[in-house]
C-alpha atoms as a PDB file:
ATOM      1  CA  UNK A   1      80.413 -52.344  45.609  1.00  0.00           C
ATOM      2  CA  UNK A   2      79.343 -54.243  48.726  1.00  0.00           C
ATOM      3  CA  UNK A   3      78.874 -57.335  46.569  1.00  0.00           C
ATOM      4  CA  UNK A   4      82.257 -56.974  44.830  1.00  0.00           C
ATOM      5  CA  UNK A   5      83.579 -57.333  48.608  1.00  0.00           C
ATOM      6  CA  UNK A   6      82.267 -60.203  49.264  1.00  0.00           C
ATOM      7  CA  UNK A   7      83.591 -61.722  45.871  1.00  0.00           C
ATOM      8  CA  UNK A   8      86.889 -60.584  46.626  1.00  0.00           C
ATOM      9  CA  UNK A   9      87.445 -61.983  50.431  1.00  0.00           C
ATOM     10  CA  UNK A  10      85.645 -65.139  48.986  1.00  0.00           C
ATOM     11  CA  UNK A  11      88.226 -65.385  46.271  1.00  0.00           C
ATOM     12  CA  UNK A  12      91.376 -64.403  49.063  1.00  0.00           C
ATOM     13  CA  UNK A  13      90.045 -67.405  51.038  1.00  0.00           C
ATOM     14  CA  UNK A  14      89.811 -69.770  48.484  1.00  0.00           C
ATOM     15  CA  UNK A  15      93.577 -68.855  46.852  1.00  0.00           C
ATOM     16  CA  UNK A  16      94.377 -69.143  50.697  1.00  0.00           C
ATOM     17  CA  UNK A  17      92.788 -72.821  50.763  1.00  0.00           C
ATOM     18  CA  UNK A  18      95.205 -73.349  47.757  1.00  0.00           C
ATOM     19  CA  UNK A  19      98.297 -71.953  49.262  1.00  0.00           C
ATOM     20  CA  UNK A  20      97.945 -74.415  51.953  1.00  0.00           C
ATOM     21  CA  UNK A  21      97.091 -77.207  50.295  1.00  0.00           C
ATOM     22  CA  UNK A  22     100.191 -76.456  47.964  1.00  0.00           C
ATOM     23  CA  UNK A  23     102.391 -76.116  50.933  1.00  0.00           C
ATOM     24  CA  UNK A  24     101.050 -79.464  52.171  1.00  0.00           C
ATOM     25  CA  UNK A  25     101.854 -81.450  49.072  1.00  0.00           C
ATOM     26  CA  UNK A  26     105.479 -80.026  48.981  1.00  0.00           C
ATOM     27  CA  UNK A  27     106.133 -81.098  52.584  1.00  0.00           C
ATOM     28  CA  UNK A  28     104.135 -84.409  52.560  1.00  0.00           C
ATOM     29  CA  UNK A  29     105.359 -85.579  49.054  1.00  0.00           C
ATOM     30  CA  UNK A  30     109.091 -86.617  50.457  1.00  0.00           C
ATOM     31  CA  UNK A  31     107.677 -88.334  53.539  1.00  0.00           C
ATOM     32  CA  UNK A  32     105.722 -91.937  54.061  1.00  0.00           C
ATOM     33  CA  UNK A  33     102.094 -91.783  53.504  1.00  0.00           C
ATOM     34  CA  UNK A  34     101.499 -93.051  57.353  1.00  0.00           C
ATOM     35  CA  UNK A  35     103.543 -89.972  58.843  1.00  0.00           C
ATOM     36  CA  UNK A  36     101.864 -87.208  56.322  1.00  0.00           C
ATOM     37  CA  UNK A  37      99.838 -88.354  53.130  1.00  0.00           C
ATOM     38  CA  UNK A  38      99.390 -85.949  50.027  1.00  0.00           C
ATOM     39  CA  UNK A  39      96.075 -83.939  49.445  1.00  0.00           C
ATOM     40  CA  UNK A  40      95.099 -86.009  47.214  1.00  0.00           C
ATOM     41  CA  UNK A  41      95.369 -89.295  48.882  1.00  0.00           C
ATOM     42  CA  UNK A  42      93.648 -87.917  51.612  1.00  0.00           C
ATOM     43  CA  UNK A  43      90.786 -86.611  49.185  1.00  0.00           C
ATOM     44  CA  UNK A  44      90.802 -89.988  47.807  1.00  0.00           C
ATOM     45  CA  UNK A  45      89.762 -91.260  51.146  1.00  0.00           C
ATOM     46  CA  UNK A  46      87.190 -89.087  52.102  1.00  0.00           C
ATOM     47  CA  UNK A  47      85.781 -90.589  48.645  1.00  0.00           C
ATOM     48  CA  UNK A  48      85.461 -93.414  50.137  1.00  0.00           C
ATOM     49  CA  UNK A  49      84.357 -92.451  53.184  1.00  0.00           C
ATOM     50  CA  UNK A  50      81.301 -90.897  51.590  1.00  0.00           C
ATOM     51  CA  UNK A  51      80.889 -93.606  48.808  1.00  0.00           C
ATOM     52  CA  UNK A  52      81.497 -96.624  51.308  1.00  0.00           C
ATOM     53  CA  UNK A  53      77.599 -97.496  52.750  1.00  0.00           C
ATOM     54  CA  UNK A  54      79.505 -98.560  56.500  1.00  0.00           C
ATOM     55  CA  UNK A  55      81.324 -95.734  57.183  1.00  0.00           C
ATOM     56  CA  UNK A  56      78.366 -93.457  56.211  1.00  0.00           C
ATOM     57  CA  UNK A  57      76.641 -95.106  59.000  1.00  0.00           C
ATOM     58  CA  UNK A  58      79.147 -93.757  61.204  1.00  0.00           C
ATOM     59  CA  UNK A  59      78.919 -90.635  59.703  1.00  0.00           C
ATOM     60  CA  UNK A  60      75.194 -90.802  60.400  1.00  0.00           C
ATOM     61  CA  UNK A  61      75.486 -91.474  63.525  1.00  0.00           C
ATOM     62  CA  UNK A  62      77.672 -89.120  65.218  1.00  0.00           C
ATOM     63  CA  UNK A  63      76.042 -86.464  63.369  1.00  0.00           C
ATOM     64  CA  UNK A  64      72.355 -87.944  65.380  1.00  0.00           C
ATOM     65  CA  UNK A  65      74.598 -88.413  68.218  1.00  0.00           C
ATOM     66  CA  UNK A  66      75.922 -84.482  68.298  1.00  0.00           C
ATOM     67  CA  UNK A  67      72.520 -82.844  66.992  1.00  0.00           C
ATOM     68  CA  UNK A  68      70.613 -84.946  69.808  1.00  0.00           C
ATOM     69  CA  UNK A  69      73.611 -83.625  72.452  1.00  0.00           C
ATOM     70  CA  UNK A  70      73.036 -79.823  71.127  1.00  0.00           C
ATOM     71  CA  UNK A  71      69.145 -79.650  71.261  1.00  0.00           C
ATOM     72  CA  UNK A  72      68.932 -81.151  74.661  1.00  0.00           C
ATOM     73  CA  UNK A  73      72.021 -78.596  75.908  1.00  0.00           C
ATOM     74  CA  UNK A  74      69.957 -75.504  74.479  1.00  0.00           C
ATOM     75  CA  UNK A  75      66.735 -77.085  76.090  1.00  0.00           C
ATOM     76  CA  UNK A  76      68.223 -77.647  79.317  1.00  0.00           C
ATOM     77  CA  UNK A  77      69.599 -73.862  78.817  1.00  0.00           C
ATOM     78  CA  UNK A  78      66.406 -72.454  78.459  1.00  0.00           C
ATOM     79  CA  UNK A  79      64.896 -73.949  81.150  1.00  0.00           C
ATOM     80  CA  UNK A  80      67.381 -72.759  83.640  1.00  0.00           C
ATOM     81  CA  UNK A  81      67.843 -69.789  82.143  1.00  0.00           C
ATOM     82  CA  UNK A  82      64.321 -69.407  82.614  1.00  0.00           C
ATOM     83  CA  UNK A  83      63.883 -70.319  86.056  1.00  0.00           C
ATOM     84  CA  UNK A  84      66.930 -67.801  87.307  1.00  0.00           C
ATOM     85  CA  UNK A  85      64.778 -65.164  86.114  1.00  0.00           C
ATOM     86  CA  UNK A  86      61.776 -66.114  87.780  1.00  0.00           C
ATOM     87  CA  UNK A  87      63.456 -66.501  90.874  1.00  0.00           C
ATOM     88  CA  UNK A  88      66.549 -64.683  92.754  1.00  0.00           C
ATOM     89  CA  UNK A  89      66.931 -68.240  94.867  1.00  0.00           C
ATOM     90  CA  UNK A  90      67.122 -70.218  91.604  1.00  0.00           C
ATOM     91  CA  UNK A  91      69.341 -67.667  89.878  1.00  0.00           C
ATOM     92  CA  UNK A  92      71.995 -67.517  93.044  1.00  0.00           C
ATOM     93  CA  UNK A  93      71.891 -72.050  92.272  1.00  0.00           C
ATOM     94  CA  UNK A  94      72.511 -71.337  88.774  1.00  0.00           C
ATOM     95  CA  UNK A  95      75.132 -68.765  88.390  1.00  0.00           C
ATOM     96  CA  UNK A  96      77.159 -69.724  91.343  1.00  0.00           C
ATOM     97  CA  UNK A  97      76.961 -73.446  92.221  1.00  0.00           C
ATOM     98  CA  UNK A  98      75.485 -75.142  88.666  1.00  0.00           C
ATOM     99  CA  UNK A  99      77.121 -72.851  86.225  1.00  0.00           C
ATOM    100  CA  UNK A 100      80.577 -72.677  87.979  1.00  0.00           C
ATOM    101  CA  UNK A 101      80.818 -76.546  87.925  1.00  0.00           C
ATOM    102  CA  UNK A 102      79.642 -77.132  84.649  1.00  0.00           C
ATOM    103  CA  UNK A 103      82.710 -75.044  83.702  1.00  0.00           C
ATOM    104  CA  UNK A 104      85.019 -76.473  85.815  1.00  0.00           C
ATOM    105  CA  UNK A 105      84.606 -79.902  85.551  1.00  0.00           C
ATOM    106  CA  UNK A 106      87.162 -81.738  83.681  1.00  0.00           C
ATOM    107  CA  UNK A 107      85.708 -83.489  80.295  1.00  0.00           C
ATOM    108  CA  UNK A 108      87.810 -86.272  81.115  1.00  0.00           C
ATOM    109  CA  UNK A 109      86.237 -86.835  83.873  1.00  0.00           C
ATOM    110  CA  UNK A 110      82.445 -86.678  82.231  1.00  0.00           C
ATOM    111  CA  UNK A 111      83.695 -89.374  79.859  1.00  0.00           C
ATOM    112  CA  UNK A 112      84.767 -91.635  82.751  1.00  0.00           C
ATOM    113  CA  UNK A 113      81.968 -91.171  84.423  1.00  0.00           C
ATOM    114  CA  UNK A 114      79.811 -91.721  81.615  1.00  0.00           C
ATOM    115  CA  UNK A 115      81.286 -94.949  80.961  1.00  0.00           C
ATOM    116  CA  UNK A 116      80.926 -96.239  84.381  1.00  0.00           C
ATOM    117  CA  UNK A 117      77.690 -95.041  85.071  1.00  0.00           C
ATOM    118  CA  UNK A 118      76.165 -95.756  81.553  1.00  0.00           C
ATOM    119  CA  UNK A 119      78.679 -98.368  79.873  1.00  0.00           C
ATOM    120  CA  UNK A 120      79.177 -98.100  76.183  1.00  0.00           C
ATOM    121  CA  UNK A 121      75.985 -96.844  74.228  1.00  0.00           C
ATOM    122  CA  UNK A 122      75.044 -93.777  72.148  1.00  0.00           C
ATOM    123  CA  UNK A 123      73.023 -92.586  75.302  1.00  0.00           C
ATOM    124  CA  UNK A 124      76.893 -92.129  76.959  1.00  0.00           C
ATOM    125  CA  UNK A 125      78.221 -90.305  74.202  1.00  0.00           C
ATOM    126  CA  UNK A 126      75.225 -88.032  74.130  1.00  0.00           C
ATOM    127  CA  UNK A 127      75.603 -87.528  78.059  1.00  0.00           C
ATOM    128  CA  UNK A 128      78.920 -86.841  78.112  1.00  0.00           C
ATOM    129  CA  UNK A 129      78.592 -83.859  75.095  1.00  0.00           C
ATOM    130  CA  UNK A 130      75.182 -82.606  76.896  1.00  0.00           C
ATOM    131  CA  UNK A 131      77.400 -82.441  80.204  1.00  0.00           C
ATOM    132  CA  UNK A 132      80.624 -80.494  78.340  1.00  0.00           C
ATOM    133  CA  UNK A 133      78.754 -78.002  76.243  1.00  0.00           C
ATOM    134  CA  UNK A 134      75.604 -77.246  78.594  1.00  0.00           C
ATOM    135  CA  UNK A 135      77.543 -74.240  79.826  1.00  0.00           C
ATOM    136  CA  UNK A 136      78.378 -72.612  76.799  1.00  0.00           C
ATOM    137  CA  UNK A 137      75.049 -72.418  76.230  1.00  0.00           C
ATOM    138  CA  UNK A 138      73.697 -71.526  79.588  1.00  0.00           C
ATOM    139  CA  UNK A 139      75.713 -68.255  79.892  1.00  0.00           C
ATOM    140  CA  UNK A 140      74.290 -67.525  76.199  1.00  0.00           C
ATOM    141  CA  UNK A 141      70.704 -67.710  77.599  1.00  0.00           C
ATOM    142  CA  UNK A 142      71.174 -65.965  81.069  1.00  0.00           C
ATOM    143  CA  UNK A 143      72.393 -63.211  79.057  1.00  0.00           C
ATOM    144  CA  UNK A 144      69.329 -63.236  76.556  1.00  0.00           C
ATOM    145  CA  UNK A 145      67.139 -63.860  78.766  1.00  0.00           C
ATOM    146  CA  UNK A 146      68.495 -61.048  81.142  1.00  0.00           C
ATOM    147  CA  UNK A 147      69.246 -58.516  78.127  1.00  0.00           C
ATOM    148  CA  UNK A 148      65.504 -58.142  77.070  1.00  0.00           C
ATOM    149  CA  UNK A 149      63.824 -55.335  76.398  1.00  0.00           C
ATOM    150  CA  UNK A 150      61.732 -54.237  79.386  1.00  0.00           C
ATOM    151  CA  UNK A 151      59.603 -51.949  77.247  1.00  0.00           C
ATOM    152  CA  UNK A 152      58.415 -54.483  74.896  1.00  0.00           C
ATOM    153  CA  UNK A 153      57.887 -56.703  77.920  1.00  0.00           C
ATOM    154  CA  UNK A 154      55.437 -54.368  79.574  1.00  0.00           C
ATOM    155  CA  UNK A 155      53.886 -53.916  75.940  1.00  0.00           C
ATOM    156  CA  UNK A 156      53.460 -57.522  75.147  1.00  0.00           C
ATOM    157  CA  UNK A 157      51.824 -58.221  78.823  1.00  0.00           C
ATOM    158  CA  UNK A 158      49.425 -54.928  78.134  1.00  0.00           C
ATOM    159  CA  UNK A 159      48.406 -56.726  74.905  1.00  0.00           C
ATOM    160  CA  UNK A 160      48.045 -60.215  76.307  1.00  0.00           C
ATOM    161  CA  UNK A 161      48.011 -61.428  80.110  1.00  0.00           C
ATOM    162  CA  UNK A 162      48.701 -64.999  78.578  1.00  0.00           C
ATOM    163  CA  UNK A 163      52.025 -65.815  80.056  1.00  0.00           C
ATOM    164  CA  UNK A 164      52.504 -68.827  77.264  1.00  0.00           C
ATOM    165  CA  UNK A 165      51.616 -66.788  74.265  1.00  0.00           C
ATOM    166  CA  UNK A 166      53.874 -63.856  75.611  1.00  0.00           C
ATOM    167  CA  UNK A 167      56.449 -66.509  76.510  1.00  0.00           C
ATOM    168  CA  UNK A 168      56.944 -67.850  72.916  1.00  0.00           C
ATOM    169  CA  UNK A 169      56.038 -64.813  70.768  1.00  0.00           C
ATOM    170  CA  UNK A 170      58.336 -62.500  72.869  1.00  0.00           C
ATOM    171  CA  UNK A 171      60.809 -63.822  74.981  1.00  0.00           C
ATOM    172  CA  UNK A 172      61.739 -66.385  73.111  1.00  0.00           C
ATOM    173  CA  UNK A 173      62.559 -64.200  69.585  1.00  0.00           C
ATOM    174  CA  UNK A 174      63.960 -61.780  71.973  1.00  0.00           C
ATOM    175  CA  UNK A 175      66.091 -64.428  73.013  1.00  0.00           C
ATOM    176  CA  UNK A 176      66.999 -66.210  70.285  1.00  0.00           C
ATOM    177  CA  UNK A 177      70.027 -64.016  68.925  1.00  0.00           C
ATOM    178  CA  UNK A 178      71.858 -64.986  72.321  1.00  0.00           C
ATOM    179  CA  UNK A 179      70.995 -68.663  72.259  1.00  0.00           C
ATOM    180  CA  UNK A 180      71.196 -69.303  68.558  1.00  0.00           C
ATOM    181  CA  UNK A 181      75.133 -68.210  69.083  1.00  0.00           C
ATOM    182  CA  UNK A 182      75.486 -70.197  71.969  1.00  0.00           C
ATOM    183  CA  UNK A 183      74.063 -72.832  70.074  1.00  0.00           C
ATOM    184  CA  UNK A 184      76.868 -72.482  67.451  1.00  0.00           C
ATOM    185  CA  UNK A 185      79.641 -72.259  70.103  1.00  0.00           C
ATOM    186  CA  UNK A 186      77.686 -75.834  71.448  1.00  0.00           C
ATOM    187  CA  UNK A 187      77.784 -77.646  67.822  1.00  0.00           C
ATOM    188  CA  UNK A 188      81.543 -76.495  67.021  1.00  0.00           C
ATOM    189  CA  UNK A 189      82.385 -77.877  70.338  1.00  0.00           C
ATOM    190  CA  UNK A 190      79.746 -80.971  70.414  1.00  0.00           C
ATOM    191  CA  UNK A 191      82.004 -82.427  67.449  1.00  0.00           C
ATOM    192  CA  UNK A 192      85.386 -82.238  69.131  1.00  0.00           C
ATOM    193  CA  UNK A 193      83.788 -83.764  72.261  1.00  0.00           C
ATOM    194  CA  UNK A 194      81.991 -86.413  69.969  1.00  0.00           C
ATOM    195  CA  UNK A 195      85.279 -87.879  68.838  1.00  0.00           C
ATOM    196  CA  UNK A 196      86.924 -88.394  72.592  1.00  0.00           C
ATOM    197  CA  UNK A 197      83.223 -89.542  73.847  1.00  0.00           C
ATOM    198  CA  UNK A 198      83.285 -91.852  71.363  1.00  0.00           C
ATOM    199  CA  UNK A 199      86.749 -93.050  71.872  1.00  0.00           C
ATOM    200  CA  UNK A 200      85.834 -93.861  75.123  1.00  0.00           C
ATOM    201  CA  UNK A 201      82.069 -94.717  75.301  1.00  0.00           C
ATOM    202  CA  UNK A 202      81.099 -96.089  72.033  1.00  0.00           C
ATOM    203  CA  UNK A 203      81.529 -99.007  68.925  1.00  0.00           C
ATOM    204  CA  UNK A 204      80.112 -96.882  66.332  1.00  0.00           C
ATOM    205  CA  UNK A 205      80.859 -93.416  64.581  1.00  0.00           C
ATOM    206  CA  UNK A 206      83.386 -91.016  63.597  1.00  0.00           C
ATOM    207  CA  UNK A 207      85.838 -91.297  66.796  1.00  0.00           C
ATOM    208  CA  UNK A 208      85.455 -95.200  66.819  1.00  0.00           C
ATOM    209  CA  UNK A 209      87.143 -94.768  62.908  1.00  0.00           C
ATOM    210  CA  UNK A 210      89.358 -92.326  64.169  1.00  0.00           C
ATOM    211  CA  UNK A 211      90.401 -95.299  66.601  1.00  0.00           C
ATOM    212  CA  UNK A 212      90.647 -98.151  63.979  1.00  0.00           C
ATOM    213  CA  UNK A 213      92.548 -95.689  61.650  1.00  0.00           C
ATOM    214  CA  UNK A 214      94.958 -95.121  64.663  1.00  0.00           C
ATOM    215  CA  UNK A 215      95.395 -99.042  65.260  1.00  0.00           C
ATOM    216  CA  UNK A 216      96.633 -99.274  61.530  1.00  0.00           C
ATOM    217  CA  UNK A 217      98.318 -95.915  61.382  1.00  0.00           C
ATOM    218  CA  UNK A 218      96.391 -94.837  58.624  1.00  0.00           C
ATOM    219  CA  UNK A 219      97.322 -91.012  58.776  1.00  0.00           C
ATOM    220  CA  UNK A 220      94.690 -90.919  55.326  1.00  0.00           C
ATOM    221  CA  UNK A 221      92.085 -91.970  57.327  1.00  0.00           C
ATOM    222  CA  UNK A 222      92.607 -89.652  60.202  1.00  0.00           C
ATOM    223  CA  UNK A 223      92.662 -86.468  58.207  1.00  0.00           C
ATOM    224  CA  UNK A 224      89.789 -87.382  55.752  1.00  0.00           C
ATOM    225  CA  UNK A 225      87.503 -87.972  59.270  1.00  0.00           C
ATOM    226  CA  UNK A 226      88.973 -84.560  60.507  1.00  0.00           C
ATOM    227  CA  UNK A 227      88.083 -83.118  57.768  1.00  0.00           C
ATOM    228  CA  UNK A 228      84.703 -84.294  56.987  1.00  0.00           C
ATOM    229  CA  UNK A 229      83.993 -83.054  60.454  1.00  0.00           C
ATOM    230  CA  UNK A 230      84.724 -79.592  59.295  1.00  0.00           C
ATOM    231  CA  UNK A 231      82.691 -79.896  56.229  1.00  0.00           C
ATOM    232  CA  UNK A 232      79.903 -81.441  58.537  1.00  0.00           C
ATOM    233  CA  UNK A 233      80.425 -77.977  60.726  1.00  0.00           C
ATOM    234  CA  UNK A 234      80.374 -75.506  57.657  1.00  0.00           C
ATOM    235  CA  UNK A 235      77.387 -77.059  56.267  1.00  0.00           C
ATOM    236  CA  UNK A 236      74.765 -77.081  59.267  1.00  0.00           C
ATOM    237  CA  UNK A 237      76.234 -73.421  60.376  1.00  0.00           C
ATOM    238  CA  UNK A 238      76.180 -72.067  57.091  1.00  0.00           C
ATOM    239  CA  UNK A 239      73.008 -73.244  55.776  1.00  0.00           C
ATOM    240  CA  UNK A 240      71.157 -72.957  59.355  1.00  0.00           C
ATOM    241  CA  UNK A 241      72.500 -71.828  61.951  1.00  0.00           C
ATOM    242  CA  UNK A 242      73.934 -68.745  60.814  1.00  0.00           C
ATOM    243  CA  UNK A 243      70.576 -67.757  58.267  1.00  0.00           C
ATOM    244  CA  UNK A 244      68.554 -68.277  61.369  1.00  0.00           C
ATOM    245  CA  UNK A 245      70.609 -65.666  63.633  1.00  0.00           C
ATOM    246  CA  UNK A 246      70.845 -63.129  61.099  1.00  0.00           C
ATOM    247  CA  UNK A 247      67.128 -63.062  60.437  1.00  0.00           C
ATOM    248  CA  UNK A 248      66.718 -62.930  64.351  1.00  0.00           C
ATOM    249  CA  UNK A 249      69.280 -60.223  64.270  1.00  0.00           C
ATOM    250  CA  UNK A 250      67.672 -58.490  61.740  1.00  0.00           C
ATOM    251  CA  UNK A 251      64.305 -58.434  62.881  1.00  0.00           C
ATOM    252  CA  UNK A 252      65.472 -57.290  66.282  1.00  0.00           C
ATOM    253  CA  UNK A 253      66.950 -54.784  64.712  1.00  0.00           C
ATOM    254  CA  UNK A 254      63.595 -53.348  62.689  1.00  0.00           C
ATOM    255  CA  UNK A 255      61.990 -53.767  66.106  1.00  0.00           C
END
């Protein structure tokens, strides 16, 4: 029954996909292709976008670019995250001077900043998403790292007085639920960032075609990047991301 379910809502979502694609054609068919191409122009494009060996070297490259951005953000994360809890000084820094300006600083701003500071190079794209989605993970962490169980943390130290060993076989998979979705949050986000970093800070990738497409008003162009982002997305979240925090979840769970 559960599996029947599953089939259905997968089946409503597709006929959904359908409906709007349908929709889309009957609106864009009357109107130029550089205000609102058809579907299948713009699938035509993203054809060639995929086919074309220089434009998958943009692809390639803001995908490096935005996986680089998200591992350092969770890294950084965990560190601080880390260091709050061993210390009510550090934790005071972090929740109410680091954390409040991480959230409050205009993007905009990062991206200028970036550019002055760093000119235009992949290591200013990659400091300006690191900057913008830090704080989406951070609170992610604190929480993890706060929300453990204090009964299997006086059982793991009774069973081991190695604070390494107790660090990465318990805290960490205690943890990981919390930063796994804050690491999800951090790649949705690292790709719309990507595109405005790279408008600003970079010759190379998806925003820098985004930019060219814009020059020639190539509306095709636009959407097929826009939407390759979101099949970029679905695939790393579906096939990684998301298996990884279930079985965390899971496992927690049977704890």
């Amino acid at each position: 029954m559960w599996n029947n379910q599953i089939y259905r809502t997968a089946y409503s979502s597709e006929l959904l996909i359908l409906t709007v694609c349908g929709f889309w054609w009957l609106i864009a068919k009357d109107l130029p292709d550089f205000v609102l191409p058809t579907p299948i122009e713009v699938l035509m494009s993203l054809i060639t976008l995929l086919t074309d060996s220089t434009t998958v070297g943009h692809v390639f490259i803001s995908m490096s670019r935005v996986v680089a951005a998200v591992f350092l953000a969770a890294l950084i994360s965990i560190l601080l995250a880390v260091l709050s809890r061993r210390n009510i000084f550090f934790d005071t820094v972090i929740e109410n001077n680091i954390l409040v300006v991480l959230n409050s600083f205009p993007s905009v701003g990062w991206a200028i900043l970036g550019v002055i500071w760093f000119s235009i190079s992949d290591g200013t794209v990659v400091f300006i998403e690191i900057m913008i989605i830090t704080p989406f993970c951070l609170i992610n962490c604190l929480q993890g790292f706060r929300q453990m169980d204090q009964e299997l943390l006086e059982m793991g130290k009774s069973l081991s007085r190695n604070t390494f060993r107790n660090f990465f076989k318990l805290h960490i998979p205690l943890a990981v639920p919390f930063i796994i979705a804050g690491v999800r949050m951090s790649y949705g986000i690292a790709w719309k960032i990507a595109i405005v970093a790279e408008l600003f800070g970079a010759s190379s990738g998806l925003g820098w075609l985004l930019q060219q497409a814009q020059n020639q008003s190539n509306a095709q162009r636009v959407l097929a990047v826009c939407i390759l982002i979101v099949i970029l997305f679905s695939i790393i979240d579906g096939l990684i991301l998301r298996p990884i925090a279930r079985r965390y979840s899971i496992n927690i769970m049977e704890t």
